[in-house]
C-alpha atoms as a PDB file:
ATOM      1  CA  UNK A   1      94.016  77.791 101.139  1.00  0.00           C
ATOM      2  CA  UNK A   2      93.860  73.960 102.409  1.00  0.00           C
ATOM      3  CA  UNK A   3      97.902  74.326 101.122  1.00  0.00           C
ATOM      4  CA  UNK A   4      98.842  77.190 102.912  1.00  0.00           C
ATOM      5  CA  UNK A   5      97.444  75.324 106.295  1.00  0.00           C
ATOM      6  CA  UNK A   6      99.231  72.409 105.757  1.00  0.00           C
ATOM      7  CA  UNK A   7     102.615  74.018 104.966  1.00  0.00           C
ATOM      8  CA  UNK A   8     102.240  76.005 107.921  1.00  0.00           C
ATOM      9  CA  UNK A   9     101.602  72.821 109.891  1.00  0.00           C
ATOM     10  CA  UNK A  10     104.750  71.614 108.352  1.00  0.00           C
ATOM     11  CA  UNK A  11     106.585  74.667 109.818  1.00  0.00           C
ATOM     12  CA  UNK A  12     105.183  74.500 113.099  1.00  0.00           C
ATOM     13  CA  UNK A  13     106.521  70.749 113.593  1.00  0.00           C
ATOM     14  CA  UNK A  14     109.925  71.007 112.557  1.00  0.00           C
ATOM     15  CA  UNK A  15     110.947  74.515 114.197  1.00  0.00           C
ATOM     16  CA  UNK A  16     109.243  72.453 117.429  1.00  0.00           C
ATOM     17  CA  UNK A  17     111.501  69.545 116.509  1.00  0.00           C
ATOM     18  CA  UNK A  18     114.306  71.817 116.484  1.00  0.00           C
ATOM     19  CA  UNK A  19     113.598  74.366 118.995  1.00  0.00           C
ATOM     20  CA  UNK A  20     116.355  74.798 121.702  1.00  0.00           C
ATOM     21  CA  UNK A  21     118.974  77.739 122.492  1.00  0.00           C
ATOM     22  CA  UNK A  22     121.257  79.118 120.021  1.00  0.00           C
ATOM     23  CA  UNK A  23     125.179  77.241 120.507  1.00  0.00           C
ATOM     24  CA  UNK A  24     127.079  80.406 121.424  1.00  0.00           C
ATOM     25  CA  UNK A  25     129.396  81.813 118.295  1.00  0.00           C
ATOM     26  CA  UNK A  26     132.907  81.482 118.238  1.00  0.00           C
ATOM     27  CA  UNK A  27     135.160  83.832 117.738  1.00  0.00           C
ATOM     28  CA  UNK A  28     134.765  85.212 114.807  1.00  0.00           C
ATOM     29  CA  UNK A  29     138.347  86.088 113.925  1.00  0.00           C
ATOM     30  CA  UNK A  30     138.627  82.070 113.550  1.00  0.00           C
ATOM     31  CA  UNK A  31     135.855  81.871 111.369  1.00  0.00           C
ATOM     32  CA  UNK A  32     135.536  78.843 109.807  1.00  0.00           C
ATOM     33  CA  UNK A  33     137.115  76.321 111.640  1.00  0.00           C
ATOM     34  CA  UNK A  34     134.544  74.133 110.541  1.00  0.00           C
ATOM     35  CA  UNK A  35     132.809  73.122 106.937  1.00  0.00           C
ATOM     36  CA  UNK A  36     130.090  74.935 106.156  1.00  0.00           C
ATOM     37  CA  UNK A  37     126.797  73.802 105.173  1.00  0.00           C
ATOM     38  CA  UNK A  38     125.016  75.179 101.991  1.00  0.00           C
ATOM     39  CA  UNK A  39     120.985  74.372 102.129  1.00  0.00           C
ATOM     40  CA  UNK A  40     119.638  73.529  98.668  1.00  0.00           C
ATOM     41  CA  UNK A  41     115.599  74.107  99.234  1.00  0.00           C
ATOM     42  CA  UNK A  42     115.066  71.746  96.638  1.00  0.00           C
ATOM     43  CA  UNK A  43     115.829  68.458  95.034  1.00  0.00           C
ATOM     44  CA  UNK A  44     118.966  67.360  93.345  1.00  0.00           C
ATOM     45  CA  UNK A  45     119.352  67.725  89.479  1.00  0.00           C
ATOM     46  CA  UNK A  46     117.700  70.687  89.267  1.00  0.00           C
ATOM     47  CA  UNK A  47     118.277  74.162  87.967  1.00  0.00           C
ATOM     48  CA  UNK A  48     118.622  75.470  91.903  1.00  0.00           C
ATOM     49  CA  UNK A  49     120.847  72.623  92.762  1.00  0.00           C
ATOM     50  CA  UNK A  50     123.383  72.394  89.922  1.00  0.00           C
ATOM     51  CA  UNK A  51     124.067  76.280  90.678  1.00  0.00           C
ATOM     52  CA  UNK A  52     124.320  76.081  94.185  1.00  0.00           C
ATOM     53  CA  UNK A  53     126.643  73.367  93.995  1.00  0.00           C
ATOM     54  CA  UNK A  54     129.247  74.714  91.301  1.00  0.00           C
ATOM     55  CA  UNK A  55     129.067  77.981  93.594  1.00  0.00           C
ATOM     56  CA  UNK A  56     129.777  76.608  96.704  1.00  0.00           C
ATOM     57  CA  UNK A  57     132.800  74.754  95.174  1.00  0.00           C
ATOM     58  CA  UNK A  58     134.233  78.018  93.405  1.00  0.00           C
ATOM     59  CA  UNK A  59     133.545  79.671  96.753  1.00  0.00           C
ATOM     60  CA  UNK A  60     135.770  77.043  98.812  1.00  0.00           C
ATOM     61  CA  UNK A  61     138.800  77.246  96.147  1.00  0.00           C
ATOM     62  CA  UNK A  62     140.936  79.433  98.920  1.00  0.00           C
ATOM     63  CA  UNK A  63     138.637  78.832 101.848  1.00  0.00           C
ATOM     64  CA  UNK A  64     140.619  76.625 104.744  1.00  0.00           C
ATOM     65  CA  UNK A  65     137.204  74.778 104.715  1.00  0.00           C
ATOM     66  CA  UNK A  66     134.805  73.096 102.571  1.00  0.00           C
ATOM     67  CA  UNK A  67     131.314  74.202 101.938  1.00  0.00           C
ATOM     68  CA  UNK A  68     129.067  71.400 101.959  1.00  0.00           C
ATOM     69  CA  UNK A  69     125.870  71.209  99.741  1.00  0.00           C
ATOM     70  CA  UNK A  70     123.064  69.594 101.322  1.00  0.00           C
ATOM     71  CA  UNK A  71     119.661  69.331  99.688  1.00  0.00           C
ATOM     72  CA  UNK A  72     116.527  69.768 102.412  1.00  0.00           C
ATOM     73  CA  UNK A  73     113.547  69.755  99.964  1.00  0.00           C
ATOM     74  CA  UNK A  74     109.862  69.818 100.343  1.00  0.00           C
ATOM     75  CA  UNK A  75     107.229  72.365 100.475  1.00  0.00           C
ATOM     76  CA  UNK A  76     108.396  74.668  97.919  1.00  0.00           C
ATOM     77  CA  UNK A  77     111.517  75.553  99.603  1.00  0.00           C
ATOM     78  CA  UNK A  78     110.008  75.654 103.253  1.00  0.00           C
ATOM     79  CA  UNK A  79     111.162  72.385 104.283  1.00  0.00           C
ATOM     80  CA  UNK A  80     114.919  74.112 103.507  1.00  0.00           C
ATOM     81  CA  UNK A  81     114.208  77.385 105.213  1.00  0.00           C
ATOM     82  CA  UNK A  82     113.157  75.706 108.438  1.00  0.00           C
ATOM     83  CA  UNK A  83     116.039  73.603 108.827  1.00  0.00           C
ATOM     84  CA  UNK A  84     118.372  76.871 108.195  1.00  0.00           C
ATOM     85  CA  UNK A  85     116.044  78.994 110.920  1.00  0.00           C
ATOM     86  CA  UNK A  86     116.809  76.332 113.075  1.00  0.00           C
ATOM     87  CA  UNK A  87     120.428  76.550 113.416  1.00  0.00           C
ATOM     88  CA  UNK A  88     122.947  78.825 114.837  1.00  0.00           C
ATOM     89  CA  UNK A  89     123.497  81.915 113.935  1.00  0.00           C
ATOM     90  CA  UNK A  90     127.203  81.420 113.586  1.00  0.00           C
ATOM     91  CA  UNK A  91     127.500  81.700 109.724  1.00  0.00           C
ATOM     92  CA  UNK A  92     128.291  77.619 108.883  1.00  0.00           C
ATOM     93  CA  UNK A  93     124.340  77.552 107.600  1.00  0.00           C
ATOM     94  CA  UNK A  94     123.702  79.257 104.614  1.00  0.00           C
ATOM     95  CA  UNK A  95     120.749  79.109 102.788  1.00  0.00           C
ATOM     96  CA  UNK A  96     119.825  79.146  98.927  1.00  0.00           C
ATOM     97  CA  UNK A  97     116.978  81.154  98.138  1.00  0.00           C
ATOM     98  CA  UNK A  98     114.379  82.391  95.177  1.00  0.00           C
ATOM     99  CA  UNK A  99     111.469  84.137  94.875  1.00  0.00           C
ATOM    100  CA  UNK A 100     109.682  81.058  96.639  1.00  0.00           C
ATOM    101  CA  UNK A 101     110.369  82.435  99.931  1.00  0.00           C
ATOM    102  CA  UNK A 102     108.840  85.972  99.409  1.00  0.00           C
ATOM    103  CA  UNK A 103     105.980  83.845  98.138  1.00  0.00           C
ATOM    104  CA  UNK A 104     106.073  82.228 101.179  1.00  0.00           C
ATOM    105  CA  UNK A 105     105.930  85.045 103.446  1.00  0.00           C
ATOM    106  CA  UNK A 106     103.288  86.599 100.975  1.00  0.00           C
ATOM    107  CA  UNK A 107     101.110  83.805 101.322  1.00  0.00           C
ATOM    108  CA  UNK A 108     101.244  83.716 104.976  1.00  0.00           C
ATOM    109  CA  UNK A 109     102.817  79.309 105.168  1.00  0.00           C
ATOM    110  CA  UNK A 110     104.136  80.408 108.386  1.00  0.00           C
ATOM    111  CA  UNK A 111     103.697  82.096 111.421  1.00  0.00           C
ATOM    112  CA  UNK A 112     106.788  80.142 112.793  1.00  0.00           C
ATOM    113  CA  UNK A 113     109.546  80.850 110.326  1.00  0.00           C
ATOM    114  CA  UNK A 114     109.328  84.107 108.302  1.00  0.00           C
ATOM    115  CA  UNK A 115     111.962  84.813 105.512  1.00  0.00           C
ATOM    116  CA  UNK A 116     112.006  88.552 105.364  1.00  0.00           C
ATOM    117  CA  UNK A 117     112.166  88.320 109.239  1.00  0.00           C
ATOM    118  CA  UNK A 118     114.288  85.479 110.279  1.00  0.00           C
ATOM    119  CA  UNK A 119     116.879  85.792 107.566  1.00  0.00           C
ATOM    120  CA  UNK A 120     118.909  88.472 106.481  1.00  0.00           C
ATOM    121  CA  UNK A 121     120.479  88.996 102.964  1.00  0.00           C
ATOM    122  CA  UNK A 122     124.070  88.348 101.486  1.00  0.00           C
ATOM    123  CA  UNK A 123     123.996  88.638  97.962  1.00  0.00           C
ATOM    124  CA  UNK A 124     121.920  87.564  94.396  1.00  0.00           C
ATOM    125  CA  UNK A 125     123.652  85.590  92.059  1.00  0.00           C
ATOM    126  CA  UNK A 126     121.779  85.123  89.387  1.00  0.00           C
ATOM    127  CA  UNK A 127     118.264  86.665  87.683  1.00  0.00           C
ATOM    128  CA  UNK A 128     116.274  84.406  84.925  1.00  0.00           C
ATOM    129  CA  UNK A 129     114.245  85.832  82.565  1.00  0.00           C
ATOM    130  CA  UNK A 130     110.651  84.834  81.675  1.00  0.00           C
ATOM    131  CA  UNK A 131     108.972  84.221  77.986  1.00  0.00           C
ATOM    132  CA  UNK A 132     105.760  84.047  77.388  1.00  0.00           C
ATOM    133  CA  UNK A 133     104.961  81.411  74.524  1.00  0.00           C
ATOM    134  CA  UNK A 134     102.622  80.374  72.585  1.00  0.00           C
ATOM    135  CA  UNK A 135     102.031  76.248  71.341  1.00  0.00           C
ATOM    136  CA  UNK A 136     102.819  75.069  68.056  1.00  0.00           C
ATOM    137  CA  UNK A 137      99.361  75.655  66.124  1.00  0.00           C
ATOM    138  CA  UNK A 138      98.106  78.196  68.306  1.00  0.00           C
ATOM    139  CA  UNK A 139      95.912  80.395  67.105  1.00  0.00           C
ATOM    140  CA  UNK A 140      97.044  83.899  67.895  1.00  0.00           C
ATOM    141  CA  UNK A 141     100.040  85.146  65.899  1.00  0.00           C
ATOM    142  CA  UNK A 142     101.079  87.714  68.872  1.00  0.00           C
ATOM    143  CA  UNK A 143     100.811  88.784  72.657  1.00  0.00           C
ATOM    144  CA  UNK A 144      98.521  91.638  71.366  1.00  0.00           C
ATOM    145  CA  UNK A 145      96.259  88.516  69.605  1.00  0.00           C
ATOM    146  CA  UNK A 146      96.306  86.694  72.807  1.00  0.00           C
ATOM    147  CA  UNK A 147      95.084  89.785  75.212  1.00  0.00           C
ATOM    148  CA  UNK A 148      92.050  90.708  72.729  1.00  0.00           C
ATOM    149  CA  UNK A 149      90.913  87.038  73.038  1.00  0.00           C
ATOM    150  CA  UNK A 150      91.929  86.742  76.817  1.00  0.00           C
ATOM    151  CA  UNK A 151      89.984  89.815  77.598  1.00  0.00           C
ATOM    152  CA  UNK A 152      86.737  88.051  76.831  1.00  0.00           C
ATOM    153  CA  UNK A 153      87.607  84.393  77.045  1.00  0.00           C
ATOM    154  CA  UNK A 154      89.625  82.584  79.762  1.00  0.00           C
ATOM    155  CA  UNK A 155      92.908  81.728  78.687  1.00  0.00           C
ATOM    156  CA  UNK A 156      94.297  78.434  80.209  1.00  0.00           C
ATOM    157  CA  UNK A 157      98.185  77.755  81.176  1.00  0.00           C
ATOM    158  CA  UNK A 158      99.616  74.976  83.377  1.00  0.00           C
ATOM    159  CA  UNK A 159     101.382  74.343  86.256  1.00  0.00           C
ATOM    160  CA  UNK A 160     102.230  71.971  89.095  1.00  0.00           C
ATOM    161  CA  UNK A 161     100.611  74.112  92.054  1.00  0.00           C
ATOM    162  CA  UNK A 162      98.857  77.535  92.075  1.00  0.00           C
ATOM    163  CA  UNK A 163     100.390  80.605  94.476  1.00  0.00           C
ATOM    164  CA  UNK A 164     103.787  79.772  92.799  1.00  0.00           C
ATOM    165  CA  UNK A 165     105.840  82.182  90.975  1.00  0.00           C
ATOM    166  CA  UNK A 166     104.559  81.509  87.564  1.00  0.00           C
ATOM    167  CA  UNK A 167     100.869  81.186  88.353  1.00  0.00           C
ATOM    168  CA  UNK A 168     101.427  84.589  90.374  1.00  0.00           C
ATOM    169  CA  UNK A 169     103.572  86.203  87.719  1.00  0.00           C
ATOM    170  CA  UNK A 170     100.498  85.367  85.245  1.00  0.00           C
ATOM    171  CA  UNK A 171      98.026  86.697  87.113  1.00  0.00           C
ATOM    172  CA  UNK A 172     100.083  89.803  87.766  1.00  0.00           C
ATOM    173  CA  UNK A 173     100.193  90.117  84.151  1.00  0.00           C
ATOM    174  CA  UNK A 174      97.000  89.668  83.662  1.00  0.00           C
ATOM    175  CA  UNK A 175      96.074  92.140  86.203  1.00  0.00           C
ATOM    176  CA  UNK A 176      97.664  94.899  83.986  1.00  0.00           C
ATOM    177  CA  UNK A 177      96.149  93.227  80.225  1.00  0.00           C
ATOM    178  CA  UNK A 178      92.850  92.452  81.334  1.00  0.00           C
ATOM    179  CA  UNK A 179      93.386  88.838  80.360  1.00  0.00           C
ATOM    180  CA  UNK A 180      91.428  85.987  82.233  1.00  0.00           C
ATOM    181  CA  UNK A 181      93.221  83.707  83.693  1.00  0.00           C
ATOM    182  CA  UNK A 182      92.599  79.775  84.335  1.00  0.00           C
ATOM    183  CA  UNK A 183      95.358  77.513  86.111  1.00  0.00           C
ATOM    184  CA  UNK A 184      95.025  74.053  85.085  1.00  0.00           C
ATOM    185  CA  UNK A 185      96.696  72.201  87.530  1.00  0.00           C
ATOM    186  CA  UNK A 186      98.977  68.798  86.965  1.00  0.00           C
ATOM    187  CA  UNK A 187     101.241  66.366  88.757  1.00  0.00           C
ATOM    188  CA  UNK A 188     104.621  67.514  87.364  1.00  0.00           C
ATOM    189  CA  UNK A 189     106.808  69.895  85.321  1.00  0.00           C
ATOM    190  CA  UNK A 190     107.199  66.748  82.237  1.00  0.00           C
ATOM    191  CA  UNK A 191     103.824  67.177  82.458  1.00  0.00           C
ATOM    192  CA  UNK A 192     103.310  70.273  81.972  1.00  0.00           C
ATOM    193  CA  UNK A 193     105.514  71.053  78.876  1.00  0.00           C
ATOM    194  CA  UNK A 194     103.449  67.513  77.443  1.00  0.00           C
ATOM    195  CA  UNK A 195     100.493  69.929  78.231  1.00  0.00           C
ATOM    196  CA  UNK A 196     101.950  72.672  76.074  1.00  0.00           C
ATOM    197  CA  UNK A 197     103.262  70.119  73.446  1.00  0.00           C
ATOM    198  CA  UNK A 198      99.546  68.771  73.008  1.00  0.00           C
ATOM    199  CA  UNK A 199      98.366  72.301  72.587  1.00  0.00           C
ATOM    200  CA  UNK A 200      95.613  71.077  75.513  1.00  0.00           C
ATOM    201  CA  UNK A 201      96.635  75.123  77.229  1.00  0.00           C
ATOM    202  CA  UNK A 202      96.663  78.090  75.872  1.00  0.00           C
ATOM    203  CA  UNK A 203     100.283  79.688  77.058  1.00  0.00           C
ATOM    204  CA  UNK A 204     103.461  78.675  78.137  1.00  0.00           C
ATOM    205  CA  UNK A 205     105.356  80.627  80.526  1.00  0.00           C
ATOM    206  CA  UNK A 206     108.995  79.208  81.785  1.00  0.00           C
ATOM    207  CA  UNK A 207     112.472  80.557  82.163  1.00  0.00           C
ATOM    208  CA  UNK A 208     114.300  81.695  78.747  1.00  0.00           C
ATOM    209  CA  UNK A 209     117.201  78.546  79.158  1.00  0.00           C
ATOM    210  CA  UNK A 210     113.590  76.382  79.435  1.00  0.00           C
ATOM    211  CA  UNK A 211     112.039  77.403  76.695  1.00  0.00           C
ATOM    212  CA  UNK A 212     115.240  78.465  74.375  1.00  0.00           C
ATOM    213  CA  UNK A 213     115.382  74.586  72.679  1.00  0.00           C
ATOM    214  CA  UNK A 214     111.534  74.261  72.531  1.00  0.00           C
ATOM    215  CA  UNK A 215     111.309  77.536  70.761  1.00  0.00           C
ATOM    216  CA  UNK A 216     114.372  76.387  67.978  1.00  0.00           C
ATOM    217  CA  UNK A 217     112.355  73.330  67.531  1.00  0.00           C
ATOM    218  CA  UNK A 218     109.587  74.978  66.609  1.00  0.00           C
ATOM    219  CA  UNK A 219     107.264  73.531  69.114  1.00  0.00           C
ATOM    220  CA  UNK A 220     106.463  76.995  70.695  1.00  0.00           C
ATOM    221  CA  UNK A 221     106.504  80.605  69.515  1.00  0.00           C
ATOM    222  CA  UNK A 222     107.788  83.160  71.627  1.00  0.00           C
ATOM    223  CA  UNK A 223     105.384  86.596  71.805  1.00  0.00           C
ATOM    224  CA  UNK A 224     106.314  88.331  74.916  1.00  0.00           C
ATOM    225  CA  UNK A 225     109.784  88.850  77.209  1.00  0.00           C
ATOM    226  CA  UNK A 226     108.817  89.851  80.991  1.00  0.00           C
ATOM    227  CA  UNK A 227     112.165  92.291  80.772  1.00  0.00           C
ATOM    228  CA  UNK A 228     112.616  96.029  80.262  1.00  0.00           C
ATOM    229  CA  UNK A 229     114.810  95.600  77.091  1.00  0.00           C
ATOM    230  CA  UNK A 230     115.471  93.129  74.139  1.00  0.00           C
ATOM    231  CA  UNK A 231     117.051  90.331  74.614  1.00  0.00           C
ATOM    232  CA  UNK A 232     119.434  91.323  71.411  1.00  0.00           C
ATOM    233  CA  UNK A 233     122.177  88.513  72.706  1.00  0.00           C
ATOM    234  CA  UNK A 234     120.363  85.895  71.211  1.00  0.00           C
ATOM    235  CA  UNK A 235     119.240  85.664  67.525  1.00  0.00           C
ATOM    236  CA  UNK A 236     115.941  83.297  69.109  1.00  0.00           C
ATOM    237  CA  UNK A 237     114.660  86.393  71.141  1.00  0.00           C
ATOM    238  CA  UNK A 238     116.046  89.658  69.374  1.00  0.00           C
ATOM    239  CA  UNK A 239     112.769  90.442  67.580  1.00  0.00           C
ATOM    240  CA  UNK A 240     110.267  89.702  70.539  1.00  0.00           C
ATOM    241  CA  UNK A 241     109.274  92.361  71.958  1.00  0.00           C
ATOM    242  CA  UNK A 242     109.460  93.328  75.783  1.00  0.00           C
ATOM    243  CA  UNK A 243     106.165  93.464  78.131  1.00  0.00           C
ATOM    244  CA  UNK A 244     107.787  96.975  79.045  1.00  0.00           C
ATOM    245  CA  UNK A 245     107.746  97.745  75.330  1.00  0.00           C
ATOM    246  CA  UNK A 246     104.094  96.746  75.309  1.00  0.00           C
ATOM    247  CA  UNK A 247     103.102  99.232  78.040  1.00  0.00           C
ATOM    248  CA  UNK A 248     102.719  96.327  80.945  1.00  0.00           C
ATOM    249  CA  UNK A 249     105.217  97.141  84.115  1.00  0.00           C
ATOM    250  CA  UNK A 250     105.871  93.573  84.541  1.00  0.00           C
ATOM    251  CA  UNK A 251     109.175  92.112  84.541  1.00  0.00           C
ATOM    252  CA  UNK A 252     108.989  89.553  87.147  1.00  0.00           C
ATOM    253  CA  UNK A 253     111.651  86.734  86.912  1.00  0.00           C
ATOM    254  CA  UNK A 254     113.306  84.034  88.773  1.00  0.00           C
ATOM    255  CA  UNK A 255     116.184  85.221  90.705  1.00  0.00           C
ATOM    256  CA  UNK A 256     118.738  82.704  93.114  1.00  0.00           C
ATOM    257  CA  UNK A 257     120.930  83.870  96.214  1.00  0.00           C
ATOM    258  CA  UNK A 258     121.694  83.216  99.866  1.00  0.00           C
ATOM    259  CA  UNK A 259     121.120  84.342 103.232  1.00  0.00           C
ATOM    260  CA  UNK A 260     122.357  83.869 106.514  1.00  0.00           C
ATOM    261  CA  UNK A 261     120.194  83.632 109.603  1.00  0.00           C
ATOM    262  CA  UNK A 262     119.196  86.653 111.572  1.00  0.00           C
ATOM    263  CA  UNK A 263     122.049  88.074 114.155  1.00  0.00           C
ATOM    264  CA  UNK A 264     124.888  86.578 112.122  1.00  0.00           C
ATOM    265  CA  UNK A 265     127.706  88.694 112.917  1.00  0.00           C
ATOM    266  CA  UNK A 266     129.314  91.624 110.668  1.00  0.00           C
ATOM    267  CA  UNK A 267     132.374  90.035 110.549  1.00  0.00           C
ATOM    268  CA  UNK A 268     131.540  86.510 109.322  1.00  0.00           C
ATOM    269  CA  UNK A 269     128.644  87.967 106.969  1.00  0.00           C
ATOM    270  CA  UNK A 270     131.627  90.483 105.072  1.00  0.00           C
ATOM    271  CA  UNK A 271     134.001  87.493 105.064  1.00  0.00           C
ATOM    272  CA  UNK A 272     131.342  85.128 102.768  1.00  0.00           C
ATOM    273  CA  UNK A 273     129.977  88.066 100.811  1.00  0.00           C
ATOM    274  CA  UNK A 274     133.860  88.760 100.015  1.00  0.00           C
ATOM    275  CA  UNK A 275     133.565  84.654  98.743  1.00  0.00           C
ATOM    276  CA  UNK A 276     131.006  85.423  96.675  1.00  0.00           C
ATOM    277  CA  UNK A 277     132.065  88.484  95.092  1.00  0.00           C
ATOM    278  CA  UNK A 278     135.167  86.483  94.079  1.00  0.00           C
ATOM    279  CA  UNK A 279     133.848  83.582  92.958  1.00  0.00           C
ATOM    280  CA  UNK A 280     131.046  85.464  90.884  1.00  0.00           C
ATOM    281  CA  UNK A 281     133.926  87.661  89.103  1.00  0.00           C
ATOM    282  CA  UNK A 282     135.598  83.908  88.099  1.00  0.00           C
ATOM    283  CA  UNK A 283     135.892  83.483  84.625  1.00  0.00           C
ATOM    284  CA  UNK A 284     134.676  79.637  85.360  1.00  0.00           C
ATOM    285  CA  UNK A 285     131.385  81.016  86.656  1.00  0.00           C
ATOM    286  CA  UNK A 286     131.138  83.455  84.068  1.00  0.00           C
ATOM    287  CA  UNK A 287     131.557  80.332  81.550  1.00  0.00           C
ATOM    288  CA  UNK A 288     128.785  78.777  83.772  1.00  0.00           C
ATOM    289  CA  UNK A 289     126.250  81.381  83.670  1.00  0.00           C
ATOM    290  CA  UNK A 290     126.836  81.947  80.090  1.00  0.00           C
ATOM    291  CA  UNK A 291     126.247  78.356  79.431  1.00  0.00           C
ATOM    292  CA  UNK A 292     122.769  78.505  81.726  1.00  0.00           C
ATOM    293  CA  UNK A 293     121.953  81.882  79.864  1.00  0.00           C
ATOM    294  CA  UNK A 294     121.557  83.793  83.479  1.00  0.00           C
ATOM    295  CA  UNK A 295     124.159  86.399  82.115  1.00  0.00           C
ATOM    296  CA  UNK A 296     121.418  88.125  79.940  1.00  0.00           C
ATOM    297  CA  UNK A 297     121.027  90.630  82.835  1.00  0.00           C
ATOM    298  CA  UNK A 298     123.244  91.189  85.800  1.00  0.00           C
ATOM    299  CA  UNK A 299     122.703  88.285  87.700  1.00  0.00           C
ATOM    300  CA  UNK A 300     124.908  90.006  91.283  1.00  0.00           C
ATOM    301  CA  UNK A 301     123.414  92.444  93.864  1.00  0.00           C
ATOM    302  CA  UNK A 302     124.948  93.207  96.925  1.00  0.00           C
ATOM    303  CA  UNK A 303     122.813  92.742 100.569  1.00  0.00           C
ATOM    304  CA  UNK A 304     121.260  96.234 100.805  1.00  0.00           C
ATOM    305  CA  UNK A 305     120.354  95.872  96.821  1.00  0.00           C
ATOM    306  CA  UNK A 306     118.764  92.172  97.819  1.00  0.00           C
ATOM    307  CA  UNK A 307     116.826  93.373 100.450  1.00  0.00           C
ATOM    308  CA  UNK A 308     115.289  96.505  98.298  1.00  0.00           C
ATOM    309  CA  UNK A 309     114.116  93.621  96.023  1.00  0.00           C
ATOM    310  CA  UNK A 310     113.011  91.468  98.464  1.00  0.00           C
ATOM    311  CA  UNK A 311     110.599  94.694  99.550  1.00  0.00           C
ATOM    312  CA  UNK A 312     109.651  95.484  96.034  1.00  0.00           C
ATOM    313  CA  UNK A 313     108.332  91.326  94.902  1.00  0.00           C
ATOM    314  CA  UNK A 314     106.409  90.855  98.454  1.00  0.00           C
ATOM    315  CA  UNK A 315     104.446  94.036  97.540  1.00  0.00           C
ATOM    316  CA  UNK A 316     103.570  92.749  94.284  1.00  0.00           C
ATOM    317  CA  UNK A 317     103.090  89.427  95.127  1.00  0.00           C
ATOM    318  CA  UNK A 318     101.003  89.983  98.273  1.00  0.00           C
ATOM    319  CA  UNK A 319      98.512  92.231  95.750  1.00  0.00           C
ATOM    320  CA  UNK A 320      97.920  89.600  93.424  1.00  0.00           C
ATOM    321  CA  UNK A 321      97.597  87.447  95.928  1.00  0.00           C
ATOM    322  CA  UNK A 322      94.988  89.454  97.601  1.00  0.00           C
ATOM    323  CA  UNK A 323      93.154  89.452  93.951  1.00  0.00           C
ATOM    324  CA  UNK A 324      93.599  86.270  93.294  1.00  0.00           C
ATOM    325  CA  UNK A 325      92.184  85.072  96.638  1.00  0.00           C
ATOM    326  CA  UNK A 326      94.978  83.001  97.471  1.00  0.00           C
ATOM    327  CA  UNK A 327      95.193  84.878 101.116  1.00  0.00           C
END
């Protein structure tokens, strides 16, 4: 709770820093006669940032301007959100976004900025898959194994801060096996995976391209996919079975996309939804996604699809939450 307060202190300042009256838009028939800025939440080097960037240069290939990535991180993505709620809403801000800003908005961080409120949807890109592992020497052979232990014995995972999407996708899990849950908390994702490594937790839950070269090393087993079919693509993940195939109705997963700011007008909203379409349907990005193994699913949904989703995670999230007592 202590981190929810200070994030939302951390909103209140900078949307004070930044407060002031909207620049008027131009004319949207014009539109852009400036570069645009792309808002990476996060840090550089990342998973987030390294797609964000090669799709805002495939979007700019026939654009008369440039799209410029900027990182704003901090504060799980809010540092990035405030800085776009901030700005006009003339379309030359757009922002990244994940499932760390339903979170957000879950959670309660803000009474300032709100995602669902203040932003408004243009498409998702890409949806990640989560597996479920299990360390090298563990001592369960399945996910069944694990849930008859974990239903009278906490089982322990790790992760850099709790109310994120993996500690709420475990619990939400959980909710449906039974399984007790304990977040063991530490200072960083190397440190985490060392964690895992070490066998000092129980689980491992990360993103398939994550986990894909730990599992071929044989450092951890995969028991569960949180997806509603086999992953029959890949040789590593063709005979794990599904939480779906399990009877759990949890297939919770990283997703990435952008928004524009609230008000943005019709016009200049079709014109960079029309950018993405085309630059998704590249055979470069297909190349890229197949490469960062987000093609296992359909990664694109248009704005009205986005939004349905948007609806569908805050629900979840804000119940586990609720259970959870992180609000």
């Amino acid at each position: 709770m202590n981190k929810i307060i200070a994030l939302s202190s951390v909103a209140a300042a900078l949307v004070l820093a930044g407060c002031g009256p909207e620049n008027k838009a131009e004319d949207t028939a014009a539109y852009p006669t400036k570069p645009i800025e792309m808002i990476i939440p996060f840090g550089e080097g990342g998973a987030s940032d390294t797609f964000a960037r090669k799709f805002s240069t495939l979007m700019a290939n026939d654009m008369s301007q440039p799209i410029q990535a900027i990182n704003k991180k901090g504060s799980s993505g809010l540092v990035g959100m405030v800085y776009a709620a901030q700005k006009p809403n003339d379309g030359y801000t757009i922002l990244e976004v994940t499932p760390s800003m339903i979170i957000a908005d879950a959670l309660g961080v803000s009474s300032a900025v709100k995602f669902m409120r203040d932003f408004e949807p243009l498409a998702r890109i890409q949806s990640d898959i989560y597996v479920l592992c299990l360390p090298e020497g563990s001592p369960f052979s399945s996910f069944e194994d694990l849930v008859k232990y974990g239903q009278n014995n906490p089982v322990t995972f790790g992760g850099v801060s709790p109310g994120g999407l993996d500690d709420l996708t475990l619990n939400a899990l959980a909710d449906q096996t039974g399984v007790q849950i304990k977040f063991i908390p530490y200072k960083s994702g190397s440190e985490v995976k060392a964690a895992v490594l070490g066998g000092e937790v129980d689980i491992y839950l990360d993103k398939i391209v994550s986990a894909v070269n730990y599992i071929k090393d044989g450092k951890v087993k995969p028991v569960v996919v949180l997806n509603e079919k086999r992953i029959t693509q890949i040789d590593t993940f063709k005979d794990v079975p599904t939480t779906k195939e399990l009877g759990y109705d949890v297939t919770i997963g990283s997703w990435r996309g952008f928004v524009v700011k609230k008000g943005t007008s019709p016009e200049v909203k079709k014109y960079l939804i029309d950018k993405m379409q085309a630059a998704y349907d590249t055979q470069e990005y297909k190349d890229f996604a197949e490469l960062n193994l987000v093609n296992i699913r359909p990664g694109y949904l248009d704005a009205e699809g986005f939004y349905k989703q948007w609806e569908s995670e805050y629900k979840k999230f804000d119940a586990v939450a609720k259970k959870v007592g992180l609000k």
